[in-house]
PDB file of N, CA and C in Angstrom:
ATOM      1  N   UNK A   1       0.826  -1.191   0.000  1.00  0.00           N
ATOM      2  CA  UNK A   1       0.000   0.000   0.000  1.00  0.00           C
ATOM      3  C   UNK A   1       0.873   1.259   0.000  1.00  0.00           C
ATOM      4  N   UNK A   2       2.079   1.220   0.765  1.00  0.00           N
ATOM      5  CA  UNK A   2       2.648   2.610   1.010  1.00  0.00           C
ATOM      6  C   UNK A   2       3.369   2.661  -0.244  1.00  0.00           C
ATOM      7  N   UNK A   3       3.977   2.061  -0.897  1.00  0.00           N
ATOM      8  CA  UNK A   3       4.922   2.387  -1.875  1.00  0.00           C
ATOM      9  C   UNK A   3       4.040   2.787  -3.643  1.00  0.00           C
ATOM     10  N   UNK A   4       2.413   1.844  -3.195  1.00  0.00           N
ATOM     11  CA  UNK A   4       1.589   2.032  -4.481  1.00  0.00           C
ATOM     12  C   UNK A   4       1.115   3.769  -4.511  1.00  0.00           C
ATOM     13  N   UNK A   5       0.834   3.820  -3.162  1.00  0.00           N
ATOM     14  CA  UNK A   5       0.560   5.591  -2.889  1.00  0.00           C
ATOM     15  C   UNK A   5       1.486   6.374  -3.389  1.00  0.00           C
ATOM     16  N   UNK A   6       2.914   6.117  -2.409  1.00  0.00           N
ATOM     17  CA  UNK A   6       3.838   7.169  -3.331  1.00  0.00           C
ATOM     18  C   UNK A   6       4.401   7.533  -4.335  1.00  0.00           C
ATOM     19  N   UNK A   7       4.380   5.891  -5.407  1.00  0.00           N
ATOM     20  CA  UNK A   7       4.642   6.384  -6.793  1.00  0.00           C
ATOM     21  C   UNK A   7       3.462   7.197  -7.373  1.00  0.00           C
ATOM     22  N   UNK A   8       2.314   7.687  -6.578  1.00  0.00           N
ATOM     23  CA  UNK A   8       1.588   8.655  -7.464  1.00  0.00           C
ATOM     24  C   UNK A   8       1.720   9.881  -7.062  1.00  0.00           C
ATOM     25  N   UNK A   9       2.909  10.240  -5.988  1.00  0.00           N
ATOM     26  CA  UNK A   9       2.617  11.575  -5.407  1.00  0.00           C
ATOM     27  C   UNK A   9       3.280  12.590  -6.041  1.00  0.00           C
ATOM     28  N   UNK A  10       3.429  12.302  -7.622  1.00  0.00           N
ATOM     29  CA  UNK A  10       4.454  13.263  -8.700  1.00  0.00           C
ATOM     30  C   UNK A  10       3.012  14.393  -8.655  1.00  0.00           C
ATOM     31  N   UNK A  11       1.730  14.600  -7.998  1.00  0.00           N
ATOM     32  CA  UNK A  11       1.362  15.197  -8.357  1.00  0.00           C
ATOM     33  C   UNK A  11       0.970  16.314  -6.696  1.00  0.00           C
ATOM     34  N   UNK A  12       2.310  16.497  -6.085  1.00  0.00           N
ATOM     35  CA  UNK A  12       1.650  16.311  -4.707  1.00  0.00           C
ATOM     36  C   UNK A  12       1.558  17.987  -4.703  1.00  0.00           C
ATOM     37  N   UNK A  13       1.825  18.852  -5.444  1.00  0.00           N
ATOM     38  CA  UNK A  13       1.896  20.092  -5.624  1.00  0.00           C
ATOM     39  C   UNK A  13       0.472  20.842  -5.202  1.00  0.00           C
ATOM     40  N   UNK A  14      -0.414  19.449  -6.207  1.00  0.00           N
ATOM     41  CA  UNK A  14      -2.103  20.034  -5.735  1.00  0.00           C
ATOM     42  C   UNK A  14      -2.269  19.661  -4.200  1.00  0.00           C
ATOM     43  N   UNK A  15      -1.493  19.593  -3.179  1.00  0.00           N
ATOM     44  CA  UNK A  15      -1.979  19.461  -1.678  1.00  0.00           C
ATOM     45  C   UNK A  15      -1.380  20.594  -1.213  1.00  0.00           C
ATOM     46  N   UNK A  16      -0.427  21.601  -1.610  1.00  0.00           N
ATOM     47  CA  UNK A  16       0.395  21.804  -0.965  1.00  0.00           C
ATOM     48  C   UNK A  16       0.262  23.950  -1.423  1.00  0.00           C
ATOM     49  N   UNK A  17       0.184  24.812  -0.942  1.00  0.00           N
ATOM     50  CA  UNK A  17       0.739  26.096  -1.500  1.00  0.00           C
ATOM     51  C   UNK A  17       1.311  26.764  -0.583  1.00  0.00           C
ATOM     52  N   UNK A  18       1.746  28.029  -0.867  1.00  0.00           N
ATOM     53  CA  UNK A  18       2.374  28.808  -0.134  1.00  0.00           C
ATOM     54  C   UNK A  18       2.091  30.488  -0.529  1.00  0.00           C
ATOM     55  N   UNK A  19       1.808  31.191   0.495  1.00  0.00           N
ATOM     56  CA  UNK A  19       0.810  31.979   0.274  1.00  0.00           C
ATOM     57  C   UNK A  19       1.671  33.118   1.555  1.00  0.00           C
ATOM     58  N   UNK A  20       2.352  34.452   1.074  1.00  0.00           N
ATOM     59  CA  UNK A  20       2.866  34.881   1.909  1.00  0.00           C
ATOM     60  C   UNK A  20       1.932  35.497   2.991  1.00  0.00           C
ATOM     61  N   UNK A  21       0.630  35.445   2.558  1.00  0.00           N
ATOM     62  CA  UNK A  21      -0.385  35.771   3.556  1.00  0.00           C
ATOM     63  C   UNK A  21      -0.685  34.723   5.039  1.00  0.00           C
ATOM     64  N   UNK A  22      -0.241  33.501   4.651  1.00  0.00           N
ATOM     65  CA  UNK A  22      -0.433  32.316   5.585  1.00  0.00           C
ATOM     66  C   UNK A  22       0.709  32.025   5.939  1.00  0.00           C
ATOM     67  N   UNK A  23       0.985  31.716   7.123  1.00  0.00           N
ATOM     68  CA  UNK A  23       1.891  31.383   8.096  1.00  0.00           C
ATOM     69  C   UNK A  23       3.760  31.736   7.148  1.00  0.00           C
ATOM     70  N   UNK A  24       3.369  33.120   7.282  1.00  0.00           N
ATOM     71  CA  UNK A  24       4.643  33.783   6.481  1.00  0.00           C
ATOM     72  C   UNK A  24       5.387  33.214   5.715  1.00  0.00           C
ATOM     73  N   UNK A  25       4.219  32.674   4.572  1.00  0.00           N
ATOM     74  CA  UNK A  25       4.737  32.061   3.106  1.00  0.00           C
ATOM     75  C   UNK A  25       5.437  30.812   3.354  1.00  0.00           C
ATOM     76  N   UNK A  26       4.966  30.479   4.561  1.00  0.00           N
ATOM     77  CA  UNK A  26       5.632  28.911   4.898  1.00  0.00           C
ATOM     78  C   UNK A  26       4.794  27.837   3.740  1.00  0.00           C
ATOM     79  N   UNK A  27       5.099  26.800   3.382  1.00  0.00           N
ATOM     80  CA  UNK A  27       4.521  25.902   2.343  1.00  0.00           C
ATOM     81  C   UNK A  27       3.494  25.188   3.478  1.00  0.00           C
ATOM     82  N   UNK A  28       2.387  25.408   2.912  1.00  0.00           N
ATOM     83  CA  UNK A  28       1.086  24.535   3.765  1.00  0.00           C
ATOM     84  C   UNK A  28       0.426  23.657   2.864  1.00  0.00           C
ATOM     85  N   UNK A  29      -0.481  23.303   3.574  1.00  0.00           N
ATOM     86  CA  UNK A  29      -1.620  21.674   3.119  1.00  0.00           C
ATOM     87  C   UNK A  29      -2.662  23.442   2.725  1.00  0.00           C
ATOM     88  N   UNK A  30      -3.086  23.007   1.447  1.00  0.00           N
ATOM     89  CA  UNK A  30      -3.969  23.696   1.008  1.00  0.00           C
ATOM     90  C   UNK A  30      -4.894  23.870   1.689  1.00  0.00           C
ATOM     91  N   UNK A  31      -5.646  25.050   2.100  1.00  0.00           N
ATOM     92  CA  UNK A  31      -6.834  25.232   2.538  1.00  0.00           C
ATOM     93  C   UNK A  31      -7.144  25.383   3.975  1.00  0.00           C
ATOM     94  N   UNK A  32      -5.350  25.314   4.881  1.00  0.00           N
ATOM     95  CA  UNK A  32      -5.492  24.993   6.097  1.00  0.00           C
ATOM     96  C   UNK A  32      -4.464  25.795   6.419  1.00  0.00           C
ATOM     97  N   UNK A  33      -3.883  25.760   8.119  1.00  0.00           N
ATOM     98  CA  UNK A  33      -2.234  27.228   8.286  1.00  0.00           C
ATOM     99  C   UNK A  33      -1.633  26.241   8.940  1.00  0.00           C
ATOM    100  N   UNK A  34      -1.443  24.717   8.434  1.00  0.00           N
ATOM    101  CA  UNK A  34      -1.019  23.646   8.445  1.00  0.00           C
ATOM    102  C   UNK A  34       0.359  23.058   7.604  1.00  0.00           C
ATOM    103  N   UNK A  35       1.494  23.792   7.866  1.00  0.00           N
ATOM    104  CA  UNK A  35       2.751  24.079   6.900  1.00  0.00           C
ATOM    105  C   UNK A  35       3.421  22.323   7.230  1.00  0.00           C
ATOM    106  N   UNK A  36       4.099  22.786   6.116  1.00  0.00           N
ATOM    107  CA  UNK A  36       4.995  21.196   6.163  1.00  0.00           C
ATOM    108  C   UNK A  36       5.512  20.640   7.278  1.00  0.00           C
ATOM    109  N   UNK A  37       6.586  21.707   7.504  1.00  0.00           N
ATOM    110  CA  UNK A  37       6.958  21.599   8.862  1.00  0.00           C
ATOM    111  C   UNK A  37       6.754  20.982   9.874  1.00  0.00           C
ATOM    112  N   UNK A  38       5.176  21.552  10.562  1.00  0.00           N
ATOM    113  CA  UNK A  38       4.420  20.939  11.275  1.00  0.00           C
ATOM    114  C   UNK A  38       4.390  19.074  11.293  1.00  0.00           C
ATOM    115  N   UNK A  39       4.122  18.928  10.039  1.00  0.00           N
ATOM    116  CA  UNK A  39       4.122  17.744   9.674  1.00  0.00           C
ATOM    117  C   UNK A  39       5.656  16.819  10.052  1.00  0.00           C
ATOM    118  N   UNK A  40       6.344  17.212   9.508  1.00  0.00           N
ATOM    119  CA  UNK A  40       7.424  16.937   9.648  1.00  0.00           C
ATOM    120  C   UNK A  40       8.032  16.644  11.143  1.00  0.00           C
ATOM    121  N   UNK A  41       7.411  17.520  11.850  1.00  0.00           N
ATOM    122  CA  UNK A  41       8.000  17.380  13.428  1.00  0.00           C
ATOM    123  C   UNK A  41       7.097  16.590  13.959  1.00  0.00           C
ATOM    124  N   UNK A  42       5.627  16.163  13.477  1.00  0.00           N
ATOM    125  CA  UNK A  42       4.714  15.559  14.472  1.00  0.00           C
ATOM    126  C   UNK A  42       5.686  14.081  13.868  1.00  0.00           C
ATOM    127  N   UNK A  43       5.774  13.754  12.390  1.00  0.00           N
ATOM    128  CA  UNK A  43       6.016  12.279  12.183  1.00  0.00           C
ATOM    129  C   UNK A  43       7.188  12.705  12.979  1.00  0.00           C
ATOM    130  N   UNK A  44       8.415  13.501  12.977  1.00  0.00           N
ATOM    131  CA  UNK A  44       9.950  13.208  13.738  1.00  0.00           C
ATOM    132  C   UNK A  44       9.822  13.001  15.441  1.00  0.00           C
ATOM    133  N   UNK A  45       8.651  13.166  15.745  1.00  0.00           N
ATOM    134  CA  UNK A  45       8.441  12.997  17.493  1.00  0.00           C
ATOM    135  C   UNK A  45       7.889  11.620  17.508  1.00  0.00           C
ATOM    136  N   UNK A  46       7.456  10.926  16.355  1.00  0.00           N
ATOM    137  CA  UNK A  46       7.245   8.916  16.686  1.00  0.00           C
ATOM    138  C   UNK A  46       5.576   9.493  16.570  1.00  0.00           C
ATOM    139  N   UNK A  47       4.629  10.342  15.964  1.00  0.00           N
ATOM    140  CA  UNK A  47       3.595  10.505  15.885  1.00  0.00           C
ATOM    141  C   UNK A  47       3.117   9.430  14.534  1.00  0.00           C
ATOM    142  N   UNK A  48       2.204   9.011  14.215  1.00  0.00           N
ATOM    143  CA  UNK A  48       1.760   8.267  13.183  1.00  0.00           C
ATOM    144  C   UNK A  48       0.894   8.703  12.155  1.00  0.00           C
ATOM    145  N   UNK A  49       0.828   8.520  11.289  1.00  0.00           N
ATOM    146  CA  UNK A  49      -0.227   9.143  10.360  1.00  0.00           C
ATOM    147  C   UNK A  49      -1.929   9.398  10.637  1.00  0.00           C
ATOM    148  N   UNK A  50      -1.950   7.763  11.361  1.00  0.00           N
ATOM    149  CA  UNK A  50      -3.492   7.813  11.618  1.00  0.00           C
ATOM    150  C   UNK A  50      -3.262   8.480  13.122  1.00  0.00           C
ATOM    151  N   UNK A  51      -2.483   9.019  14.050  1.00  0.00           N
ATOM    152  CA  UNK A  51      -2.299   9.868  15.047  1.00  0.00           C
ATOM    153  C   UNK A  51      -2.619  11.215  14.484  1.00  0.00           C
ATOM    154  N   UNK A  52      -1.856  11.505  13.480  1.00  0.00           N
ATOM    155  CA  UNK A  52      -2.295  13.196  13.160  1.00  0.00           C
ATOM    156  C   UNK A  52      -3.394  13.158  12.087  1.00  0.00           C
ATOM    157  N   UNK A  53      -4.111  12.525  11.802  1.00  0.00           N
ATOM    158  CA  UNK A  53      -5.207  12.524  11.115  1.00  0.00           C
ATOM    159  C   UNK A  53      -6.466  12.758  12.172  1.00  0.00           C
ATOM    160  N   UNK A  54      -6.161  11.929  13.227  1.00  0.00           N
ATOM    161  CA  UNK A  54      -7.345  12.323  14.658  1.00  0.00           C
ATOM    162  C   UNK A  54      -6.992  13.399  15.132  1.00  0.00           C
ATOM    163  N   UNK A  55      -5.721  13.706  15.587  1.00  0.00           N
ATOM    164  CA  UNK A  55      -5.593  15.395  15.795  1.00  0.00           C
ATOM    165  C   UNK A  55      -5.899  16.288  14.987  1.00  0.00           C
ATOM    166  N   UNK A  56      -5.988  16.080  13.776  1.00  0.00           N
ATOM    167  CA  UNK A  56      -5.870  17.078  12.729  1.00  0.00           C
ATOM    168  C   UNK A  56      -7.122  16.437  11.343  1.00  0.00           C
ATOM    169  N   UNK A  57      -8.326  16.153  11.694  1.00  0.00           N
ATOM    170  CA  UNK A  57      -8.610  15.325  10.864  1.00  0.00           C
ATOM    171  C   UNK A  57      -9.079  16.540   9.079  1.00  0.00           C
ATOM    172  N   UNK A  58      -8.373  17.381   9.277  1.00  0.00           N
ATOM    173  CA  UNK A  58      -8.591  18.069   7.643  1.00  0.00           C
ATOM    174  C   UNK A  58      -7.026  17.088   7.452  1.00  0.00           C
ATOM    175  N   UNK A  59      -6.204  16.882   7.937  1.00  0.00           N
ATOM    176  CA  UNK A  59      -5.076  15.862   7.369  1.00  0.00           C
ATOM    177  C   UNK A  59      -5.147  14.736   7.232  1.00  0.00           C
ATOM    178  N   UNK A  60      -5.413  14.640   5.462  1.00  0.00           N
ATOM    179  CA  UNK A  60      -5.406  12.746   5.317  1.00  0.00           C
ATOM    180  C   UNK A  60      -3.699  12.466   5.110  1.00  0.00           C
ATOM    181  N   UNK A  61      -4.076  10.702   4.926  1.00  0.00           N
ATOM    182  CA  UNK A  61      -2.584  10.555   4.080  1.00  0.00           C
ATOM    183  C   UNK A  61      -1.865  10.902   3.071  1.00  0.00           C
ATOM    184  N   UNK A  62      -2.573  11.350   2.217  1.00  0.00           N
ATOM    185  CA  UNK A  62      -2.126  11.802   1.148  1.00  0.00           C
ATOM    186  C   UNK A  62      -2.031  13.396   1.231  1.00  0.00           C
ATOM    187  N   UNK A  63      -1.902  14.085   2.305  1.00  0.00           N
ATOM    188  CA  UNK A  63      -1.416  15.158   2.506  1.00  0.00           C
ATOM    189  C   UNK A  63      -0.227  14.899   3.262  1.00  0.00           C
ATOM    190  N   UNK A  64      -0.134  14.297   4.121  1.00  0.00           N
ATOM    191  CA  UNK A  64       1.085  13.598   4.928  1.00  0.00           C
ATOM    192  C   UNK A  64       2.229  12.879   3.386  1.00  0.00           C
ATOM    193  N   UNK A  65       1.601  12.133   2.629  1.00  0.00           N
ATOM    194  CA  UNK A  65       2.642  12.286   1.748  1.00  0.00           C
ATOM    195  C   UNK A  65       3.245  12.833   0.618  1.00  0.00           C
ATOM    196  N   UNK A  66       2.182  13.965   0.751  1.00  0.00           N
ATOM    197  CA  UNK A  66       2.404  15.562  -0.158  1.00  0.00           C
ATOM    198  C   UNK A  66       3.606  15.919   0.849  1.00  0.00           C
ATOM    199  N   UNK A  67       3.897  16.278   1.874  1.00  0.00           N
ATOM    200  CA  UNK A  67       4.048  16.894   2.966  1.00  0.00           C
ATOM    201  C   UNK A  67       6.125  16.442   2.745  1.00  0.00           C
ATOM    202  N   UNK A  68       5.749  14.834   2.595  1.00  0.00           N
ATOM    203  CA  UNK A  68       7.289  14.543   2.596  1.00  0.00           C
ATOM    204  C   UNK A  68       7.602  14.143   1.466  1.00  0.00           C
ATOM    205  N   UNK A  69       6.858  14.324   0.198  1.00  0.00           N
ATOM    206  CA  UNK A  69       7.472  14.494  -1.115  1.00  0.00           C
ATOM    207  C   UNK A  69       7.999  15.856  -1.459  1.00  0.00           C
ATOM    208  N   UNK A  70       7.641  16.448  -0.959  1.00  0.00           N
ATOM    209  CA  UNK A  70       7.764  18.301  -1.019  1.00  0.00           C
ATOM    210  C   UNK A  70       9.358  18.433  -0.259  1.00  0.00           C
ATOM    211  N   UNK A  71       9.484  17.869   0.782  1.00  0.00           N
ATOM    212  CA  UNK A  71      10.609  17.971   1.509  1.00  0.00           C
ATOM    213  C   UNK A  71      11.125  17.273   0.699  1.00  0.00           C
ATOM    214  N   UNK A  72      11.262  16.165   0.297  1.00  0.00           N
ATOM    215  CA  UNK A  72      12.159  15.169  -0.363  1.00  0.00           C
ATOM    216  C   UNK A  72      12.692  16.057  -1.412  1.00  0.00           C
ATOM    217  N   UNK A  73      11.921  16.333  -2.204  1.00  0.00           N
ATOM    218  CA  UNK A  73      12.564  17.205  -3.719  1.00  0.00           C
ATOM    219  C   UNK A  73      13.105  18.762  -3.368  1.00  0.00           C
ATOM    220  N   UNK A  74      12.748  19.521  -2.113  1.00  0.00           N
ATOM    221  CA  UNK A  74      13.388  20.177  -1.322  1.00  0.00           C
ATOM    222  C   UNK A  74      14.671  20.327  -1.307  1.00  0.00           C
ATOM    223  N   UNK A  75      15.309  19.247  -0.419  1.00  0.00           N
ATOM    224  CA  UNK A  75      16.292  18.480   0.059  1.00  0.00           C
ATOM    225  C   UNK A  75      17.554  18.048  -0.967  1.00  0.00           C
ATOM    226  N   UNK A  76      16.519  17.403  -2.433  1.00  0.00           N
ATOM    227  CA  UNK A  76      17.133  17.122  -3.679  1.00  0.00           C
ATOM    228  C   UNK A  76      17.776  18.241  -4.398  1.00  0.00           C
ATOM    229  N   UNK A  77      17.004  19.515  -4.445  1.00  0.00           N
ATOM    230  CA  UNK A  77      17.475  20.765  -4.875  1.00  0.00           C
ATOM    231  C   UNK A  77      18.458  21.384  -4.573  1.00  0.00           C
ATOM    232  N   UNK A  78      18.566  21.335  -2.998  1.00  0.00           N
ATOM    233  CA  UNK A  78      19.372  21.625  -2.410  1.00  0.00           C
ATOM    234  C   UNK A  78      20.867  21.269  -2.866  1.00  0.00           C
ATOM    235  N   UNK A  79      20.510  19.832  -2.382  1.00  0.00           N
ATOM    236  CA  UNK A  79      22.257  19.396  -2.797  1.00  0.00           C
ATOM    237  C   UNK A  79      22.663  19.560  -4.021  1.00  0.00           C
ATOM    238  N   UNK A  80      21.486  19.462  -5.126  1.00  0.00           N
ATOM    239  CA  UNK A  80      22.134  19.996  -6.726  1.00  0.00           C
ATOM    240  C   UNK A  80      22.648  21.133  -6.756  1.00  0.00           C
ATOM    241  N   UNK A  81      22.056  22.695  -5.807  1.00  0.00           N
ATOM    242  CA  UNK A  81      22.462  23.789  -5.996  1.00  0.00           C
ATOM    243  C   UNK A  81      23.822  23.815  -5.634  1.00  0.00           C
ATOM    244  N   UNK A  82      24.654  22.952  -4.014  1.00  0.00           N
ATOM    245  CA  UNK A  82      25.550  23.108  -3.668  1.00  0.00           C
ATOM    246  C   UNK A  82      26.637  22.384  -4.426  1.00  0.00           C
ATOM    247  N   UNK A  83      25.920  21.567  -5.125  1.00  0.00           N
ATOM    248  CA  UNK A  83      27.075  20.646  -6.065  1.00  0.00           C
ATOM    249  C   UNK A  83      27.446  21.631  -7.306  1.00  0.00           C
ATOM    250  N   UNK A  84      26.311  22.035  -7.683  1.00  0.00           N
ATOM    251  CA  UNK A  84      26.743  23.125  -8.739  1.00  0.00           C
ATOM    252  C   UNK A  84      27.758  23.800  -8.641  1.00  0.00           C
ATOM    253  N   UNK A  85      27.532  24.502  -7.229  1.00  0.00           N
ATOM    254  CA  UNK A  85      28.716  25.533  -7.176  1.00  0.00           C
ATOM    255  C   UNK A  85      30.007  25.358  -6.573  1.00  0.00           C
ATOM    256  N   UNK A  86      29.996  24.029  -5.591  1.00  0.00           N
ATOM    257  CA  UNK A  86      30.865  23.188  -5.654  1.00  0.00           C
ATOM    258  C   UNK A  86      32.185  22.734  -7.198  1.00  0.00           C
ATOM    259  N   UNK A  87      31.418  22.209  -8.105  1.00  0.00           N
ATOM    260  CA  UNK A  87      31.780  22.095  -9.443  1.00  0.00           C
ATOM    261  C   UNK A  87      32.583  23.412 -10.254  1.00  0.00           C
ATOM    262  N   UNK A  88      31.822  24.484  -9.770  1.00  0.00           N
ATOM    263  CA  UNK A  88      32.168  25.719 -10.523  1.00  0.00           C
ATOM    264  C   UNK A  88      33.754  26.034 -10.577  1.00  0.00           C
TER     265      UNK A  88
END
């Protein structure tokens, strides 16, 4: 189940905006002042998906894995930018 979900999350952009009006242009779950972040620290404290879905039930799974595909390609950017200039 988890791996059939995430090969579809090339589209995870539609869960996700950033809006300098909402939580100072931090990247959120559409429609909510629910930024990645957030996400990120509830799963890094041993929280579970179906844990922050009852705390938070506008958060399904598939915002949870909007949440760490966004970071993932984040993360990916990152190191390309520093390799770039690394290279230079």
């Amino acid at each position: 189940m988890y791996w059939s979900t995430t090969k579809h999350m090339n589209n995870y952009r539609e869960y996700i905006s950033i809006n300098p009006n909402i939580r100072f242009g931090k990247p959120c779950i559409k429609n909510t002042r629910i930024c990645i972040a957030d996400i990120l620290i509830w799963l890094a404290s041993g929280m579970s998906y179906e844990e922050i879905s009852i705390d938070f039930p506008q958060i399904k799974t598939e915002h949870i894995l909007a949440a760490l595909t966004f970071a993932a390609n984040r993360e990916q950017a990152i190191k390309t930018i520093i390799n770039d200039k690394t290279a230079a």
